[in-house]
N, C-alpha and C. Protein backbone atom coordinates (compact mmCIF):
# COMPACT_ATOMS: atom_id res chain seq x y z
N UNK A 1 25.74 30.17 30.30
CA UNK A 1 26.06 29.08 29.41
C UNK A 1 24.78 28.29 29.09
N UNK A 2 24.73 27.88 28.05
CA UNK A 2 23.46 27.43 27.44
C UNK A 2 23.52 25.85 27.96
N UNK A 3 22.83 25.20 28.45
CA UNK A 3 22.40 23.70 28.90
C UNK A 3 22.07 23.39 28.12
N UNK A 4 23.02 22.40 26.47
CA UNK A 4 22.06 21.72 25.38
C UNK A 4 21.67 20.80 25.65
N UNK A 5 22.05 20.19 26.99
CA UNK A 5 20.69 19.20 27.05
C UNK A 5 19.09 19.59 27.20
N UNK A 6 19.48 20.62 28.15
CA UNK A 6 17.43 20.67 27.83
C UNK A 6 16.82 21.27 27.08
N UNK A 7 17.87 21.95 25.94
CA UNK A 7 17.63 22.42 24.69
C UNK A 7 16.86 21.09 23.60
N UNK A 8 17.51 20.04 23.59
CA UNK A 8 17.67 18.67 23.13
C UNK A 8 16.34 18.69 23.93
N UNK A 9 16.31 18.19 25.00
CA UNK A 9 15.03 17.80 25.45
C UNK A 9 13.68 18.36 24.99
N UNK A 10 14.18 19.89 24.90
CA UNK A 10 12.89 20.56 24.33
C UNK A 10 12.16 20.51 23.40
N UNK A 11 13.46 20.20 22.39
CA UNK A 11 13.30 19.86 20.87
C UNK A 11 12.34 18.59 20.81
N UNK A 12 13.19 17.12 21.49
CA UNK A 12 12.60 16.28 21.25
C UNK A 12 10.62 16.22 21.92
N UNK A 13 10.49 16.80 22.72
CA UNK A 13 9.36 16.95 23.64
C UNK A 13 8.40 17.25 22.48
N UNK A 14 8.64 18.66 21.52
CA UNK A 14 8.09 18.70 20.84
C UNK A 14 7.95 18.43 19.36
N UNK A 15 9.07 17.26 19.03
CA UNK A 15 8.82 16.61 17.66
C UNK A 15 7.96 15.54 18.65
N UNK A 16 7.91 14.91 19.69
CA UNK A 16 7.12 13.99 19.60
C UNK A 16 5.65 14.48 20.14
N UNK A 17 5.53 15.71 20.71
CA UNK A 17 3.90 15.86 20.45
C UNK A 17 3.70 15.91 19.30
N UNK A 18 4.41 16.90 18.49
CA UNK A 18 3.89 17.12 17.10
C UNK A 18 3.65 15.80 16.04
N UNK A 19 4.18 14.18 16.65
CA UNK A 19 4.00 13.56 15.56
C UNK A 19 2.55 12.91 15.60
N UNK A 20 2.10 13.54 16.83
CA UNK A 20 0.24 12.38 17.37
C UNK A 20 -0.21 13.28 15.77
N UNK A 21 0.19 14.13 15.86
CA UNK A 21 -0.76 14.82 14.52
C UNK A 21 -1.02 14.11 13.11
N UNK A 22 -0.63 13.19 13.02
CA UNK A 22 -0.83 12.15 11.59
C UNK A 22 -0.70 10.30 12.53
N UNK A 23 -1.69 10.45 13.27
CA UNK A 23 -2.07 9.05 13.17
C UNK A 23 -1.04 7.92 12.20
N UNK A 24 -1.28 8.10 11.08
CA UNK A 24 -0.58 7.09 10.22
C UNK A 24 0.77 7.13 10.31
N UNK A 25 1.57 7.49 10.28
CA UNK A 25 2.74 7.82 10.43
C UNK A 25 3.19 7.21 11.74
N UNK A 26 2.53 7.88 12.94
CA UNK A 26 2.80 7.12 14.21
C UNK A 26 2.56 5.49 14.14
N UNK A 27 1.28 5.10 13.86
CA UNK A 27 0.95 3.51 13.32
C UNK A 27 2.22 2.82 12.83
N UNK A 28 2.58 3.81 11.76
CA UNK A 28 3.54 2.62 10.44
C UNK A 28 4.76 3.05 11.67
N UNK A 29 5.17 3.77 12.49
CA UNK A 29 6.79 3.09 13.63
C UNK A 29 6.11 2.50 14.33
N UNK A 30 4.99 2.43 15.10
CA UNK A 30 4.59 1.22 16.28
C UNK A 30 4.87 0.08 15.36
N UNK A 31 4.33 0.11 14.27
CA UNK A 31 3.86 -1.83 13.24
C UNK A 31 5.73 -1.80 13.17
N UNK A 32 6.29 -1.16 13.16
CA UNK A 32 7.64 -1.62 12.41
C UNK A 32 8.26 -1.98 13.80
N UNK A 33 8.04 -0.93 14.87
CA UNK A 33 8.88 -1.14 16.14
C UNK A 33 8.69 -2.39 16.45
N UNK A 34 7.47 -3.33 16.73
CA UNK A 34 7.09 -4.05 16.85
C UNK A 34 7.42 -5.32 16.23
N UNK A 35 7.54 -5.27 14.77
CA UNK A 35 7.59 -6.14 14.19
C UNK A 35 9.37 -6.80 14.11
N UNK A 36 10.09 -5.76 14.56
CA UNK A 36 11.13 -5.84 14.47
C UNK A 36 11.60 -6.68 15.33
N UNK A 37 10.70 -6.65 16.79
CA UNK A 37 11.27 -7.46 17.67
C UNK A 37 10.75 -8.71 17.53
N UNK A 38 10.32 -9.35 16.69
CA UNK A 38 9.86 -10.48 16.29
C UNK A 38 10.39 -11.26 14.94
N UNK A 39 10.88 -10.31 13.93
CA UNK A 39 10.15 -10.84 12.78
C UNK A 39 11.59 -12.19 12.86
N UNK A 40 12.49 -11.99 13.55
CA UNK A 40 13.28 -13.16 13.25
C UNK A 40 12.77 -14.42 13.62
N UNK A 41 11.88 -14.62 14.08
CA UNK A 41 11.37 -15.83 15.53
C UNK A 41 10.68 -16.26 14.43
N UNK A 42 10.65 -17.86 14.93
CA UNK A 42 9.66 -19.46 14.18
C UNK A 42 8.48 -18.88 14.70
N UNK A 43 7.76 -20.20 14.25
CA UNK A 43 6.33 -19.99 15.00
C UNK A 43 6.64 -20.62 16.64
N UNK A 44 7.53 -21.74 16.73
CA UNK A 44 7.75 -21.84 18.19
C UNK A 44 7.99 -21.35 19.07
N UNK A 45 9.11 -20.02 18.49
CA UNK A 45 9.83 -19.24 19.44
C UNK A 45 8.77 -17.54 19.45
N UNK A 46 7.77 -17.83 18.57
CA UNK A 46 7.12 -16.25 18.74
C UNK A 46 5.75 -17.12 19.75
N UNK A 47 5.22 -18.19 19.35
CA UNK A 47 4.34 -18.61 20.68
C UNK A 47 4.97 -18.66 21.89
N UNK A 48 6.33 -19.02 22.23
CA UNK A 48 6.93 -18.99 23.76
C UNK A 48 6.64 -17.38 24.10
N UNK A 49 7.23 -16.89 23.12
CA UNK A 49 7.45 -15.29 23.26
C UNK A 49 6.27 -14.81 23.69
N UNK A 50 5.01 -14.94 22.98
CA UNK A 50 3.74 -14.50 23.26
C UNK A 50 3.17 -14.89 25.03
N UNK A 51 3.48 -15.92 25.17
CA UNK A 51 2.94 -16.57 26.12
C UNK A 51 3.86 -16.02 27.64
N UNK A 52 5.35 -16.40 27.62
CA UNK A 52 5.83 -16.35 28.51
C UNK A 52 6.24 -15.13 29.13
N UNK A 53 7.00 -14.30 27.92
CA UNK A 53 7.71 -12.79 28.06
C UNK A 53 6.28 -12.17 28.10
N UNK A 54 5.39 -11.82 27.23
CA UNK A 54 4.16 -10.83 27.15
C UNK A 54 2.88 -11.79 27.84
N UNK A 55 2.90 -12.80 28.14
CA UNK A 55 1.65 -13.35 29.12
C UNK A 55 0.74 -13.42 28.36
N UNK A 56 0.17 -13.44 27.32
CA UNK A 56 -0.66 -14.25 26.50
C UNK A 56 -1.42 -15.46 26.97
N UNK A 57 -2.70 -15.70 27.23
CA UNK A 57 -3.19 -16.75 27.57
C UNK A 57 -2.83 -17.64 26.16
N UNK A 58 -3.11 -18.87 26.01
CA UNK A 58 -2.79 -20.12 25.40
C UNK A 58 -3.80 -19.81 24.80
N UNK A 59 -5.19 -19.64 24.96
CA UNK A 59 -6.56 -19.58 23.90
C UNK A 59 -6.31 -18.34 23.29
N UNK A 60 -6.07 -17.66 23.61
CA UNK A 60 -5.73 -16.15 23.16
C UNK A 60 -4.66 -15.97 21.53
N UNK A 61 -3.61 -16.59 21.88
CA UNK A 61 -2.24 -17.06 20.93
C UNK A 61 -3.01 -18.33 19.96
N UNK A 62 -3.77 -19.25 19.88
CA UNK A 62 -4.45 -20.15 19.53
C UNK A 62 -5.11 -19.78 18.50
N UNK A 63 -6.25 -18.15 18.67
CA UNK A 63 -7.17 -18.02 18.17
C UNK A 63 -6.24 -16.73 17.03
N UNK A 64 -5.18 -16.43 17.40
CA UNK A 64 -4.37 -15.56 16.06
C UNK A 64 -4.07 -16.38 15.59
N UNK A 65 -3.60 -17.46 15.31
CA UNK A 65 -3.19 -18.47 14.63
C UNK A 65 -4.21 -18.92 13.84
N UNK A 66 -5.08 -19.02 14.44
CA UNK A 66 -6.48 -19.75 13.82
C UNK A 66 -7.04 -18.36 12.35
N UNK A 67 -7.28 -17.50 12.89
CA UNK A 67 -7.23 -16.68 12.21
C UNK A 67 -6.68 -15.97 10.86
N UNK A 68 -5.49 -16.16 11.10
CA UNK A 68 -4.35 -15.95 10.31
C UNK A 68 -4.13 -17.21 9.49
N UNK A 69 -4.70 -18.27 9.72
CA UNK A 69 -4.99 -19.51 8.53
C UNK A 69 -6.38 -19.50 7.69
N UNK A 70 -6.88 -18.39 7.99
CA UNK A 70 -8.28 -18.55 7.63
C UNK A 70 -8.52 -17.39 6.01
């Protein structure tokens, strides 16, 4: 009897080596994965976020801000 799970597994193992092969592609789901878990948040609640959940120093979160006005 065939085990489709590690059929499934196999499959997936190798769509995801095969996707390192275009850089860009991988980029544009990290920027989206990413952005997704944020994009609802103020600026108050993405500085807590930065700082508390991901540990962000305070000068660190300060100087994207600074940046991103510039």
């Amino acid at each position: 009897m065939i085990d489709i799970d590690k059929v499934k597994e196999t499959w997936v193992k190798g769509q995801a080596e095969s996707s390192f092969d275009d850089w860009k592609d991988v980029l544009a789901i990290l920027r989206e994965h990413f952005f997704s878990q944020v994009e609802d948040m103020n600026e108050k609640e993405f500085k807590e976020y930065l700082e508390y959940e991901l540990g962000y120093e305070e000068d660190i979160i300060n100087d994207m801000f600074e940046e991103a006005s510039q």
